[in-house]
Every structure is written in C-alpha cells, then in structure tokens.
Protein backbone atom coordinates (compact mmCIF):
# COMPACT_ATOMS: atom_id res chain seq x y z
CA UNK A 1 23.47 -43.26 -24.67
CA UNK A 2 26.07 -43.63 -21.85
CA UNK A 3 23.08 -43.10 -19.04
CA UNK A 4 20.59 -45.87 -20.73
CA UNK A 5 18.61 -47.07 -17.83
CA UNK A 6 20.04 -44.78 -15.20
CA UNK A 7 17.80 -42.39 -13.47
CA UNK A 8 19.18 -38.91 -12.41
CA UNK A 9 18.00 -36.40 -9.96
CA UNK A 10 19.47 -32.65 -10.63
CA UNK A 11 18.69 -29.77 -7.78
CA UNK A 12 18.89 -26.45 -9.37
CA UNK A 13 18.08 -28.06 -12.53
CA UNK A 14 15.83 -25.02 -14.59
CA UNK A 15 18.54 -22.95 -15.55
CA UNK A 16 22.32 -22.66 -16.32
CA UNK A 17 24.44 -25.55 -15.64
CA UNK A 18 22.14 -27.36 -13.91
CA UNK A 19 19.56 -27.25 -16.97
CA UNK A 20 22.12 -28.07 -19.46
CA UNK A 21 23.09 -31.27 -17.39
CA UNK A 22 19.00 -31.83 -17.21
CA UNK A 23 19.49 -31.76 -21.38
CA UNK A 24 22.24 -33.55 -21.38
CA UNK A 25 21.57 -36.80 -19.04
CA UNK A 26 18.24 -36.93 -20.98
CA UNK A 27 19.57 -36.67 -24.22
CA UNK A 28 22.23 -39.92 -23.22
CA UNK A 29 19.15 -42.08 -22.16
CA UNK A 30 18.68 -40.95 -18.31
CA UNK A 31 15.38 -40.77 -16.96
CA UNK A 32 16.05 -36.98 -14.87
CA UNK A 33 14.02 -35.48 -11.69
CA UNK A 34 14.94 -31.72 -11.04
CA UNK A 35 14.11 -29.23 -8.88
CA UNK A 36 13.91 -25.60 -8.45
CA UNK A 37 12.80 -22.77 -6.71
CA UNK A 38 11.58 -21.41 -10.41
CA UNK A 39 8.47 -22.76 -11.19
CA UNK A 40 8.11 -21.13 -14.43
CA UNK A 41 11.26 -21.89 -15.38
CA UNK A 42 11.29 -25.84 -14.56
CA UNK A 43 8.02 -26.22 -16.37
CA UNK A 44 9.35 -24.48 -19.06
CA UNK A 45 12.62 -26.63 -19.17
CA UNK A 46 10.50 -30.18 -18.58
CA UNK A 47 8.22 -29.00 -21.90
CA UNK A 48 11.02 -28.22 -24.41
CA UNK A 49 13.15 -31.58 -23.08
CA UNK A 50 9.99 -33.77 -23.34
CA UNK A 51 8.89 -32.76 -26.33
CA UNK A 52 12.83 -33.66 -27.52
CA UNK A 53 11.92 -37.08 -26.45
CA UNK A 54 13.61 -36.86 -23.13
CA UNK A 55 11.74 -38.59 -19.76
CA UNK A 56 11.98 -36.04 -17.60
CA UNK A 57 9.78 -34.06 -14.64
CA UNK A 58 10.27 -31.00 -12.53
CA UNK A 59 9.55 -30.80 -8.82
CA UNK A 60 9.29 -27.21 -7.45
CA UNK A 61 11.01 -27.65 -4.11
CA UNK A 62 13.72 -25.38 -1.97
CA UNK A 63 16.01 -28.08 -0.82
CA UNK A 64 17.70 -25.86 1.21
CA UNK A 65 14.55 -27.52 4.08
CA UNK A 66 14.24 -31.26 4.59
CA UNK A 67 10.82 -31.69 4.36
CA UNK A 68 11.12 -30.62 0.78
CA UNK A 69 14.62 -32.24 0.03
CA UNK A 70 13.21 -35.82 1.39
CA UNK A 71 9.92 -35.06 -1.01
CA UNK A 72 11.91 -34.38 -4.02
CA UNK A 73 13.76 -37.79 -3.69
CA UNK A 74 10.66 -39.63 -2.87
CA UNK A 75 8.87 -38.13 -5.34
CA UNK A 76 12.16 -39.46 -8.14
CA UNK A 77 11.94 -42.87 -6.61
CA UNK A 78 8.32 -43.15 -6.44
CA UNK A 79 8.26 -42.14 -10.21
CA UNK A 80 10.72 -44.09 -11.78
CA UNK A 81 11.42 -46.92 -9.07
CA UNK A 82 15.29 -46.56 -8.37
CA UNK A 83 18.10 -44.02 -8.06
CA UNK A 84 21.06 -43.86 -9.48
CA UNK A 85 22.66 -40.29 -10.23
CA UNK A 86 22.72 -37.13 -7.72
CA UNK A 87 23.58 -34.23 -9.17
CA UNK A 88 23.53 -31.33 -5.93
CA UNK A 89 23.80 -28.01 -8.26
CA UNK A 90 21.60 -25.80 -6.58
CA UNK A 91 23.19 -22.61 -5.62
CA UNK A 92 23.69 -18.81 -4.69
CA UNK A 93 26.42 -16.53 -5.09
CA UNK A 94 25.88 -12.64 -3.62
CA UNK A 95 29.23 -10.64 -3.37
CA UNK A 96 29.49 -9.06 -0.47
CA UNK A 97 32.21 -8.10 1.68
CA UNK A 98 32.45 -9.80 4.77
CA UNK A 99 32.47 -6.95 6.95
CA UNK A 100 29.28 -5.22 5.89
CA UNK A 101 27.65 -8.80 5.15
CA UNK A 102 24.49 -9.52 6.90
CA UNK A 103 24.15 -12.68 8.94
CA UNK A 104 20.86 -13.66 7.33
CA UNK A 105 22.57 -13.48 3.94
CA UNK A 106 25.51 -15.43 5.22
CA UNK A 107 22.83 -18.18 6.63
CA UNK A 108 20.96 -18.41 3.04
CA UNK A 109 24.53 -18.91 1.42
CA UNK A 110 25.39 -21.61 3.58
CA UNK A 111 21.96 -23.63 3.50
CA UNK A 112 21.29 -23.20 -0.34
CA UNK A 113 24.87 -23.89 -0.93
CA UNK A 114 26.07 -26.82 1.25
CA UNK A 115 22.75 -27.61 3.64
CA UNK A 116 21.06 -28.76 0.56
CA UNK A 117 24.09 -31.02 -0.17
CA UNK A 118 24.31 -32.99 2.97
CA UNK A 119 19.99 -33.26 2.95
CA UNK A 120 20.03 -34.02 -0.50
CA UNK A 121 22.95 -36.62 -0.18
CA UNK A 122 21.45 -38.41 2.93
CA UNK A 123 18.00 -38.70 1.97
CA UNK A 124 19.59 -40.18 -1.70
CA UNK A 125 21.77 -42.64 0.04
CA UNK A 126 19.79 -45.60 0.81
CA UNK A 127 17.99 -45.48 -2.89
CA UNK A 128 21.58 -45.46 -4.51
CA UNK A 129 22.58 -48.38 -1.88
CA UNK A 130 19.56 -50.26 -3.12
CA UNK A 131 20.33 -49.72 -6.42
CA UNK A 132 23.57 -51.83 -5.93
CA UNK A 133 25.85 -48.36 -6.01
CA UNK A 134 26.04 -44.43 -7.90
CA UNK A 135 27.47 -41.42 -8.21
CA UNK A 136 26.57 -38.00 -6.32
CA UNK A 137 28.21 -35.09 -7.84
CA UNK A 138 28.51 -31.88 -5.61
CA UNK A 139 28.78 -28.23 -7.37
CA UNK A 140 32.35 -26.89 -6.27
CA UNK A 141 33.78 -23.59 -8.26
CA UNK A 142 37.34 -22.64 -8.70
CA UNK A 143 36.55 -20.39 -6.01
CA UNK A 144 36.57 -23.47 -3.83
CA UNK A 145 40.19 -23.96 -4.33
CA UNK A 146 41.34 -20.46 -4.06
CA UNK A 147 40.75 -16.97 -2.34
CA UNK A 148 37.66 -14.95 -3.92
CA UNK A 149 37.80 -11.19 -2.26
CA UNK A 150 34.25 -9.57 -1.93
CA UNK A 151 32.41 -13.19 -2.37
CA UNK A 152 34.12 -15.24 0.71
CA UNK A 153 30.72 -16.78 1.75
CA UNK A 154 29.91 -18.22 -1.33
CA UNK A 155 34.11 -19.43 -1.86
CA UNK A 156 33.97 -20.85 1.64
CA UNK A 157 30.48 -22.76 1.04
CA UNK A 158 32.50 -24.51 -2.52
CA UNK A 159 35.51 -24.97 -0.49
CA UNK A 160 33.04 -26.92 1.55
CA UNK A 161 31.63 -29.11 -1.09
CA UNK A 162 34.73 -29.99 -2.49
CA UNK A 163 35.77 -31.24 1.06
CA UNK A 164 32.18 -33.21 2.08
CA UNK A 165 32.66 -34.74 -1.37
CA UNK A 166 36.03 -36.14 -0.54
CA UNK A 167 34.73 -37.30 2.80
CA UNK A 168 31.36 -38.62 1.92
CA UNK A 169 33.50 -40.71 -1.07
CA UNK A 170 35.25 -42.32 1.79
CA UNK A 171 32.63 -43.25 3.44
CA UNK A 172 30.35 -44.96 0.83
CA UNK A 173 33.40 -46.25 -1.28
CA UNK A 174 33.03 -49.87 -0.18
CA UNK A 175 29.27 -49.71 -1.10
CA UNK A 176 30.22 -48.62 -4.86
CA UNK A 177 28.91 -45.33 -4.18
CA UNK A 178 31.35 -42.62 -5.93
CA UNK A 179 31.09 -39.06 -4.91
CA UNK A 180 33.15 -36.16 -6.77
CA UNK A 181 32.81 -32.38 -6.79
CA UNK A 182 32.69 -30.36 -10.28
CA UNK A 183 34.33 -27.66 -10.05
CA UNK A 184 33.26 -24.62 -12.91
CA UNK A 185 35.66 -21.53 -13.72
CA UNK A 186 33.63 -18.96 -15.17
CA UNK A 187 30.12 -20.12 -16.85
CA UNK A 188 28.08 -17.97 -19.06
CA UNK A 189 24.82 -18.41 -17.06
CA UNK A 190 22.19 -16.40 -15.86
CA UNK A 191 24.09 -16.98 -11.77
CA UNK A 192 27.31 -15.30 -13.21
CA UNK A 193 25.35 -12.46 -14.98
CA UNK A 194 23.48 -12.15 -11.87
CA UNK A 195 27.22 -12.15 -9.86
CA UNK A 196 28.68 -9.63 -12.21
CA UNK A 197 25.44 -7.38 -11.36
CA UNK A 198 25.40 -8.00 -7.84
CA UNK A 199 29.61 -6.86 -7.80
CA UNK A 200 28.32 -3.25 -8.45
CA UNK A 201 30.60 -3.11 -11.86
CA UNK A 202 29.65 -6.09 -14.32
CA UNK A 203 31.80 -4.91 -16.86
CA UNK A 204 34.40 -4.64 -15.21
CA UNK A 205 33.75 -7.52 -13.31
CA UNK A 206 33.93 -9.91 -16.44
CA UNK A 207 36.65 -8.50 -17.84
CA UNK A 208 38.47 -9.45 -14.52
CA UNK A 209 36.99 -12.99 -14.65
CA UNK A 210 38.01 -13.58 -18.43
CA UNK A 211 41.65 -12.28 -17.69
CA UNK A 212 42.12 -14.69 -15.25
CA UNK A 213 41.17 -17.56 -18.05
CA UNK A 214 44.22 -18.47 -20.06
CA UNK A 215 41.80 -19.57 -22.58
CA UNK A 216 40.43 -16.22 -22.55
CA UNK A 217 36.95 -16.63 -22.99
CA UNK A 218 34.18 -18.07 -20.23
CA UNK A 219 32.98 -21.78 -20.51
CA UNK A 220 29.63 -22.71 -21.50
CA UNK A 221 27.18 -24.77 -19.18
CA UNK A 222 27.28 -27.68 -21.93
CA UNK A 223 31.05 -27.58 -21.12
CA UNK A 224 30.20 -27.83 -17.67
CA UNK A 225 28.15 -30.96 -18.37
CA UNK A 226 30.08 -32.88 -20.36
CA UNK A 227 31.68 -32.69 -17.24
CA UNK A 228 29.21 -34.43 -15.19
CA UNK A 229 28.06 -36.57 -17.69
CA UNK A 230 31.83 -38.11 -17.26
CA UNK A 231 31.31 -38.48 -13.59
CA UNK A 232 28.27 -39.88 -13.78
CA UNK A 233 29.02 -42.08 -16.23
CA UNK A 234 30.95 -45.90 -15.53
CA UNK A 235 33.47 -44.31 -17.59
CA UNK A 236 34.29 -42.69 -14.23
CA UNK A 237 33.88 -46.33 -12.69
CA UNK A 238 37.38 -46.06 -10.57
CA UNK A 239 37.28 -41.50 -9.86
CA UNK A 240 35.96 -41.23 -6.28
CA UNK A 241 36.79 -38.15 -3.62
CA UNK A 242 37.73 -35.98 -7.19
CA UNK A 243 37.57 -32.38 -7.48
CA UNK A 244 37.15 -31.85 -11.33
CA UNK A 245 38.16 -28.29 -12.66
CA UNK A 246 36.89 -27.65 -15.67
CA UNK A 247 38.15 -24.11 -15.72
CA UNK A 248 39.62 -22.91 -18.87
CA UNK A 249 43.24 -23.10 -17.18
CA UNK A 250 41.73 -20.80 -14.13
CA UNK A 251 43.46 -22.47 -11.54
CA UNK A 252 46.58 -23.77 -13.37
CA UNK A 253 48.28 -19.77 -12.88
C-alpha cells in the first residue's frame, strides 16, 4: 500500500496506460480521479475498480480546454479534500507526414498532448502546495528522445513534455513538489493499435516497432505503471526533472 492516504488524479485514465495506473494507484491504497473523453469507457473502468474495493470516480472532461481541466481538479479536491499525485497521460498519436499534415490536426496534437499538461499542472499546483508537496508525472515516449519519421507532431509534443517536466521540477523543487516525465517504448494498448492502423501498414508497422526492442517483445501498460507508481511513490522522494524510459532497451541502440 505504498499510496495509503494519497489521492491521485489520472487524465486519460479509461484505457491503456492510463487505466492500468487508475488500477494500480487504487490497488496500493490511493484514492484516484480520472478523466476522459470516453464516457463509456471511464464508467466502465470506475465499476470494475470499485467493485475491487478501490475509491475511485471518473470525470468525463477534454482537458485539452481550461474550463474543463480547472473542473476536473476541483471536482478531485472537492471530493476527497487534498491533492497529492498528477498523473498528465492523456494523449493522441496520428502518423502523418509533415508535409501533407493538416494544421488542424497538428493543433489537436499539440493541445491534447502538451496544452493539457501545462492546464492540468497549473490548476493542480496550489492543491499539491497545500498539501505540503507531490509529484506530477508527464507522459513522454521514446519518441521524445529520438527522431520518429511519419509521426513528428506527436515526437515533438513528447519531446516537449519531457522538457516542461524538467523545467516545471525546477521551479517547484524548493516547495517539495517533484515533477518527472515517463517515458513508454512500445505499449500494447488500444493508442498503439490505433497508431499501427493509422500508419497505413499495421503489420508491418509492429514488426518495425518490436525490432527496434532488444527485448523483442512490446511492454505492457502494467509495466508502464509500475513505472509511475515508483514516481509517485516517496520511494522516488529525491528523482525530480527525470525522464524515465521504460522501453525494453529502445533507446539504449
């Protein structure tokens, strides 16, 4: 129960990674708030972890727009009283190559991906202040840290949470606010399914992604938050301005 008494809020937090860290925080004692765009899939998500025993409630909200990123954190802290944990998952990932990419889709990349971060992170602030310090953990990718042909907006929007994670750690790192990116190599989630799809060869596609793995297979999302847990966690008590790569030996080629 390394999140007793802690109370976690998770955008993006009906499917994938950011359900499995939902799971996961619960299942360690964490009282969790997520969000999504899904509202089938968040209410389904909120049944199967309450009825586990997990304290838990789903807010349908795109936090890509402030008005709805400030009501999902007043809603947590009007629920369970404090704040404690930020976990900013939510995210998109079309391939497209920048030439023929439309600027609308380039604009949704940029606000799902990173707008959400910085609203999510500065509504959040003051609670985790008050709470006498946190952690906010930012969504990165492997293809933050290196080039990703065909799917630059979405490399250039991790590349950017890995970097306003570093920053924002300076910032708040006298008020014992830690801030880290996670940073997944290739997840076996609906998104990547959905990526391989949108790449116009999927097979091919994964085959690609799983070469590049010198573990040669694709993490799971309970990999991925295991990952989290540990930055949440006060296990983590002296890892601030971090990018963690938990990606099967993806980036160590």
């Amino acid at each position: 129960m390394r999140l007793s008494g802690k109370v976690a809020l998770v955008t993006g937090g009906n499917r994938g990674i950011g359900e499995a860290i939902v799971r996961l925080f619960a299942q360690e004692g964490a009282k969790v708030a997520f969000c999504g765009r899904r509202g089938s899939l968040g209410r389904t998500v909120e049944k199967e972890v309450r009825a586990g025993g997990g304290d838990v409630f789903f807010v349908q909200a795109d936090v890509s727009k402030e008005e709805e990123a400030k009501r999902f954190v007043d809603e947590t802290v009007e629920r369970y009283g404090r704040l404690d944990i930020v976990v900013n998952n939510a995210g998109i990932a079309p391939a497209s190559p920048v030439e023929t990419m439309e600027l609308s889709s380039w604009q949704e990349v940029v606000d799902i991906n990173v707008t959400h971060m910085f609203l999510i992170s500065k509504h959040s602030i003051p609670h985790l202040r008050k709470a006498g310090g946190g952690s906010i953990i930012n969504l990165g990718s492997t293809f933050g840290t290196v080039g990703a042909a065909g799917s630059a907006a979405y490399a250039m929007t991790k590349a950017a949470a890995i970097n306003f994670s570093k920053s924002l750690a300076v910032e708040l790192a006298k008020e014992g606010i830690r801030v880290n990116a996670l940073c997944p190599g290739g997840t076996d989630t609906p998104f990547l399914r959905e990526w391989f799809e949108s790449t116009g060869d999927p097979e091919g596609t994964e085959a690609w992604l799983v070469a590049h793995h010198p573990m040669g297979r694709l993490g799971t999302p309970q990999e991925q938050a295991y990952g989290a847990l540990f930055l949440a966690s006060d296990e983590a008590s002296f890892v601030t301005g971090h990018a963690l790569l938990v990606d099967g030996g993806y980036t160590a080629q």
